[in-house]
C-alpha atoms as a PDB file:
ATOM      1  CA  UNK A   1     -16.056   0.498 -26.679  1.00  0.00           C
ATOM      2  CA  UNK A   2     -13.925  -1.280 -24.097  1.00  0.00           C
ATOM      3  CA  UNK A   3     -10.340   0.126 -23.406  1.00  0.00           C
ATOM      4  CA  UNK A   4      -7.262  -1.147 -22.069  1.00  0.00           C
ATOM      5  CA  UNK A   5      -6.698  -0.640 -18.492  1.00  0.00           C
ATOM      6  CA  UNK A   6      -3.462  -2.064 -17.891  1.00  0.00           C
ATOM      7  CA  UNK A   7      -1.757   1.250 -18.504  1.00  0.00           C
ATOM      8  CA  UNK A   8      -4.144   2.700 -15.682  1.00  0.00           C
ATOM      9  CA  UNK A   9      -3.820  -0.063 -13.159  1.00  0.00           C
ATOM     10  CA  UNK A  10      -2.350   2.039 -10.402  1.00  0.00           C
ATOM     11  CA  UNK A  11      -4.648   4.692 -10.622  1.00  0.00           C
ATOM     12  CA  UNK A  12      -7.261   5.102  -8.104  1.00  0.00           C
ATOM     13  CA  UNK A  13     -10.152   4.796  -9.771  1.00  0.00           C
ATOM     14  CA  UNK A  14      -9.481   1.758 -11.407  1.00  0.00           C
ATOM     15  CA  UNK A  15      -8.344  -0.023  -7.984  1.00  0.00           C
ATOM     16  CA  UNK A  16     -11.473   0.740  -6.552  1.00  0.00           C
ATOM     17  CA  UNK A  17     -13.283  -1.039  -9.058  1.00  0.00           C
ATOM     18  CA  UNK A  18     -11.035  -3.410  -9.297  1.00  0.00           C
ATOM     19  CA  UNK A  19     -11.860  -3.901  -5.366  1.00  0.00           C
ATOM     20  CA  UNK A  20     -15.727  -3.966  -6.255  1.00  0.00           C
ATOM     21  CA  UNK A  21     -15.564  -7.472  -7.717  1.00  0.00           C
ATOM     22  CA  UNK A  22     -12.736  -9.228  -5.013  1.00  0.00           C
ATOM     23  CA  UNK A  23     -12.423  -9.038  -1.300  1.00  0.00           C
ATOM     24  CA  UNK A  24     -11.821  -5.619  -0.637  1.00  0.00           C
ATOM     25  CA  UNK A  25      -8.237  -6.249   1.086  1.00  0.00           C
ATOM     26  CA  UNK A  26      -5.542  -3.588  -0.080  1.00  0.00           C
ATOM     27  CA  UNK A  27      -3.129  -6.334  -0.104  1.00  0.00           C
ATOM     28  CA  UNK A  28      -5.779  -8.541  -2.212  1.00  0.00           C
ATOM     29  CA  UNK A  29      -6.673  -5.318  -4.606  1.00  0.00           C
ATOM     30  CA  UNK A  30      -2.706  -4.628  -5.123  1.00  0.00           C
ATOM     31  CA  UNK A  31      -1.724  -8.572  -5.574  1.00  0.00           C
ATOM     32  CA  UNK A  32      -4.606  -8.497  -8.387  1.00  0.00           C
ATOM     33  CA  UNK A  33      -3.069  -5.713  -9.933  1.00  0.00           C
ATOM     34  CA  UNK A  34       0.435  -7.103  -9.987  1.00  0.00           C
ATOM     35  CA  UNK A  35      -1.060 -10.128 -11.334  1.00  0.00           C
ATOM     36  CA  UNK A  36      -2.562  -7.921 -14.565  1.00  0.00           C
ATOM     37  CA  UNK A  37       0.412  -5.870 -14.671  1.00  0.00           C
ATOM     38  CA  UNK A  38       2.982  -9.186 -14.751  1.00  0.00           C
ATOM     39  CA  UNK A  39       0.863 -11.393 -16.918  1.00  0.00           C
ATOM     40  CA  UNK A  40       0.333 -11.098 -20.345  1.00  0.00           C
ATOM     41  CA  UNK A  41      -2.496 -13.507 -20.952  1.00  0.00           C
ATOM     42  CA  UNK A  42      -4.527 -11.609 -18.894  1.00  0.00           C
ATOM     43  CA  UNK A  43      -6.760  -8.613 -20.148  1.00  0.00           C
ATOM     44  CA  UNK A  44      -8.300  -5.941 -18.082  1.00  0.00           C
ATOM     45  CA  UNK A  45     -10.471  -3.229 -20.032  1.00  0.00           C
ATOM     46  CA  UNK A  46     -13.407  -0.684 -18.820  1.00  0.00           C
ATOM     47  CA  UNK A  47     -16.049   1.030 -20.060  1.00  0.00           C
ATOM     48  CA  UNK A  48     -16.284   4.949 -20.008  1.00  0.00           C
ATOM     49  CA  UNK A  49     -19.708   6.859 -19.912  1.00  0.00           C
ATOM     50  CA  UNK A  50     -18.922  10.519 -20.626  1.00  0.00           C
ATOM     51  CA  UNK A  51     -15.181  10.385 -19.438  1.00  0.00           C
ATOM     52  CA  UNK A  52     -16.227   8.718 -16.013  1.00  0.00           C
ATOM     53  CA  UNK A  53     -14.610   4.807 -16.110  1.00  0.00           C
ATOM     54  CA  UNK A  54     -18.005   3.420 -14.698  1.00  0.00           C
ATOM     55  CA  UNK A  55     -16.811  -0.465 -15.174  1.00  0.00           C
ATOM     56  CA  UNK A  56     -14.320  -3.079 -15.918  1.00  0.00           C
ATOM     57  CA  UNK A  57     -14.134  -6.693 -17.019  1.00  0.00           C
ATOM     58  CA  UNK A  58     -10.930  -8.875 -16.365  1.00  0.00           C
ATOM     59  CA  UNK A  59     -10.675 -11.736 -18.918  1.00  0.00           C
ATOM     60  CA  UNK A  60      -8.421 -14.613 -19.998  1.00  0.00           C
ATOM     61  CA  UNK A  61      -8.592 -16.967 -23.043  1.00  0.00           C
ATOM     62  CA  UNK A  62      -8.529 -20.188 -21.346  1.00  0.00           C
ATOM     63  CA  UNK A  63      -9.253 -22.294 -24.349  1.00  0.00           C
ATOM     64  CA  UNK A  64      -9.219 -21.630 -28.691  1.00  0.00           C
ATOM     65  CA  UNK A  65     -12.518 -20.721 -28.226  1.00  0.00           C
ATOM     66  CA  UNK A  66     -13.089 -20.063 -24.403  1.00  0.00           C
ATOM     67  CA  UNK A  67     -12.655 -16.684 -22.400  1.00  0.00           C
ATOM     68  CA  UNK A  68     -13.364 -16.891 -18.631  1.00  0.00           C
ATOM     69  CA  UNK A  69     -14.021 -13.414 -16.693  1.00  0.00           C
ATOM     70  CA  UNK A  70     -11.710 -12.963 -13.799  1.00  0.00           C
ATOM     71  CA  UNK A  71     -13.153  -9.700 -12.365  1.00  0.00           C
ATOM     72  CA  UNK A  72     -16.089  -7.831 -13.797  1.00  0.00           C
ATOM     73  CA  UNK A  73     -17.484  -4.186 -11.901  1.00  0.00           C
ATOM     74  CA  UNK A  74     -19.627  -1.541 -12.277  1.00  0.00           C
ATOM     75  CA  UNK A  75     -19.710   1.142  -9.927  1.00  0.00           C
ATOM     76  CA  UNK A  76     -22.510   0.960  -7.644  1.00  0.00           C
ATOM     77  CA  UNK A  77     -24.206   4.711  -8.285  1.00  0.00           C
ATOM     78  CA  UNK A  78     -24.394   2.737 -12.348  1.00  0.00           C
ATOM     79  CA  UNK A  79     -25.478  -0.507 -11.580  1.00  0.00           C
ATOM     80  CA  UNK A  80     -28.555  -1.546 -13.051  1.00  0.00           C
ATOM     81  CA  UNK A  81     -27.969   0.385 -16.304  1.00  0.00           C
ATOM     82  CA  UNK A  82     -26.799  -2.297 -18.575  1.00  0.00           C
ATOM     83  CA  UNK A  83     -23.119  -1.596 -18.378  1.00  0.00           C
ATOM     84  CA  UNK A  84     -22.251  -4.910 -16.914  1.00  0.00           C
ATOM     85  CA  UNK A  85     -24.402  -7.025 -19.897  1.00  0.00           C
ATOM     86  CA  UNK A  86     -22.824  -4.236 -22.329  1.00  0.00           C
ATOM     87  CA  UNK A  87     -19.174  -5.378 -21.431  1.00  0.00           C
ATOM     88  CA  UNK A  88     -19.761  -9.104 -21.866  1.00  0.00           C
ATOM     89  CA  UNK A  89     -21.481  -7.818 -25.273  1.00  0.00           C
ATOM     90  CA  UNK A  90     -18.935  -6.129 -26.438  1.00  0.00           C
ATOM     91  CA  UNK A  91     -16.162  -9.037 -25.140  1.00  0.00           C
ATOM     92  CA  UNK A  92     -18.445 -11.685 -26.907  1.00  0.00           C
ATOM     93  CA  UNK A  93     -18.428  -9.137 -30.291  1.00  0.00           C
ATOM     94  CA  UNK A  94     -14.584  -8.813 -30.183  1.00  0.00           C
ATOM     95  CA  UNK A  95     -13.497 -12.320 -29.859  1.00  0.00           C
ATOM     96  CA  UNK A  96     -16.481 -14.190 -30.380  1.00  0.00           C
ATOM     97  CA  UNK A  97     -15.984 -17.121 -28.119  1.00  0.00           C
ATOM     98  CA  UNK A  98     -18.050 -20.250 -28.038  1.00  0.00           C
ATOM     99  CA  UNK A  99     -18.050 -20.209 -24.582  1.00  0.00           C
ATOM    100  CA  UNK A 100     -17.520 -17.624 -22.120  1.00  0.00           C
ATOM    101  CA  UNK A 101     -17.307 -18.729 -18.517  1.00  0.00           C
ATOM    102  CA  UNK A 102     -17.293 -16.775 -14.724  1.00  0.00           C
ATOM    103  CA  UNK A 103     -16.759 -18.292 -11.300  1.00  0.00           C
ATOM    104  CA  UNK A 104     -19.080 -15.944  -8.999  1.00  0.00           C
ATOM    105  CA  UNK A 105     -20.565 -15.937  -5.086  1.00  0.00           C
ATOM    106  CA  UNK A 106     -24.245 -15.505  -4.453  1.00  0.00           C
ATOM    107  CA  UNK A 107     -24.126 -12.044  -4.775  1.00  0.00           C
ATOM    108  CA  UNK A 108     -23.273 -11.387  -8.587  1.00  0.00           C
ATOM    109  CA  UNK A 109     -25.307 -14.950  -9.621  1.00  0.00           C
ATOM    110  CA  UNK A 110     -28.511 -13.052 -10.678  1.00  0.00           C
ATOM    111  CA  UNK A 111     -26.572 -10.683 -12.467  1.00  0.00           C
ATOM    112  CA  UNK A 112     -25.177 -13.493 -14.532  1.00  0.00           C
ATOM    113  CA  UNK A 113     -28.355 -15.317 -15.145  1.00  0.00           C
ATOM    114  CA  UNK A 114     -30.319 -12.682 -16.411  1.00  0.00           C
ATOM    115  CA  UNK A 115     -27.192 -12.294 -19.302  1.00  0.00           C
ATOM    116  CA  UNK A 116     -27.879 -15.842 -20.411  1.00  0.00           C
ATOM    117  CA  UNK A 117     -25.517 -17.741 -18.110  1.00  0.00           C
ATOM    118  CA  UNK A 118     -26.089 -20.948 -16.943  1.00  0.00           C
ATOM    119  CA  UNK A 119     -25.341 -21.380 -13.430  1.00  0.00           C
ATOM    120  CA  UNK A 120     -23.842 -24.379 -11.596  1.00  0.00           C
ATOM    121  CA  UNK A 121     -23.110 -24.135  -7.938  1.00  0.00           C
ATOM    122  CA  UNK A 122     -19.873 -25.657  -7.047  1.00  0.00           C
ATOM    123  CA  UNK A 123     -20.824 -25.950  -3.120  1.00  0.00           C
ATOM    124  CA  UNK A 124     -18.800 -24.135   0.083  1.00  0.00           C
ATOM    125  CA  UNK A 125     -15.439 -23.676  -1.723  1.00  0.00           C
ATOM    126  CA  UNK A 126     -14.752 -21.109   1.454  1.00  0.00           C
ATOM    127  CA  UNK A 127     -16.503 -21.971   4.859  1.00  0.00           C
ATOM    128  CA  UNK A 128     -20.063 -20.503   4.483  1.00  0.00           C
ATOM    129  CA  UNK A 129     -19.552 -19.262   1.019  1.00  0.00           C
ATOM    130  CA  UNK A 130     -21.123 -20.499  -1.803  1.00  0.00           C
ATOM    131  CA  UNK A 131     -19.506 -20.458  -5.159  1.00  0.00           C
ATOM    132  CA  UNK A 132     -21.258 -20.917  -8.174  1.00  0.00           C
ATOM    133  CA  UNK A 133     -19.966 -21.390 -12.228  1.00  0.00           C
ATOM    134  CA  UNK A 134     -21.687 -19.692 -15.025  1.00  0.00           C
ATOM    135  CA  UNK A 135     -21.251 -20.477 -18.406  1.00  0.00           C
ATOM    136  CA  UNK A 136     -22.815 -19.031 -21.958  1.00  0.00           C
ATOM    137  CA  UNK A 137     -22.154 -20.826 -24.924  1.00  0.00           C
ATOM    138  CA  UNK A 138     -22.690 -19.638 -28.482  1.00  0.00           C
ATOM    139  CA  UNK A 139     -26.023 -21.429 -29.662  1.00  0.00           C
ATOM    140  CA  UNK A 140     -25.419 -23.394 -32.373  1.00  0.00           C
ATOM    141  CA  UNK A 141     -27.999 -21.636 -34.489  1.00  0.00           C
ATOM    142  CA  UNK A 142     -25.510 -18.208 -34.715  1.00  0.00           C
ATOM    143  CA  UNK A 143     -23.125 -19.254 -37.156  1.00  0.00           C
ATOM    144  CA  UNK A 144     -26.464 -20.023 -39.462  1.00  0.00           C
ATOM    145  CA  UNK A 145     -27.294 -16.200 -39.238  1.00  0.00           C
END
């Protein structure tokens, strides 16, 4: 079950995950957490294996049925465990979006094809850096179930 981090946003632990899925600048790490802290639309929540917070997923609802993920980590001794696809399970679950959406580098773009994403580049957005735009939509056939 995912809980709330905003109430833990200063604490250690949760920066440094935090710092896992943005440039890991202090000052970019502490403007994303004012940015959590300040603004209500946004939702930060982790995952806990055994008391250890071993990831978090930043989300907004950008739409009536839309979510995008703002920040989404897993720490790097639990990658490859299914935490990261168990997150977006559990946010698809709880709000049941039709279509969930992440803007990603090169680096996490596997990650979100193997969930189901499609992925779209969107070209350099940052000299030599590639961005891309994933997006998984509810198939139709769901609501039939």
């Amino acid at each position: 079950m995912l809980k709330n981090l905003k109430p833990r946003l200063q604490e250690p632990e949760v920066q440094e995950l935090l710092s896992y899925s943005i440039f890991p600048d202090p000052d970019q790490v502490n403007q994303t957490v004012q940015e959590y802290m300040t603004h209500h639309h946004l939702f930060i929540t982790g995952y806990e294996d055994e008391g250890q917070l071993v990831g978090l997923i930043g989300y907004e609802h950008t739409g009536a049925s839309e979510i995008t993920i703002r920040h989404i980590a897993v720490l790097p001794e639990n990658r490859l465990k299914n935490y990261g696809r168990g997150m977006i399970s559990q946010l698809l679950a709880e709000y049941n979006p039709d279509t969930l959406i992440a803007e990603t580098d090169q680096e996490a773009v596997e990650f979100y094809r193997n969930t189901g994403f499609i992925v779209y580049s969107l070209g350099e957005l940052y000299p030599g850096v590639e961005r891309f735009r994933c997006v998984l939509e509810k198939d139709e056939d769901e609501d039939d179930v």
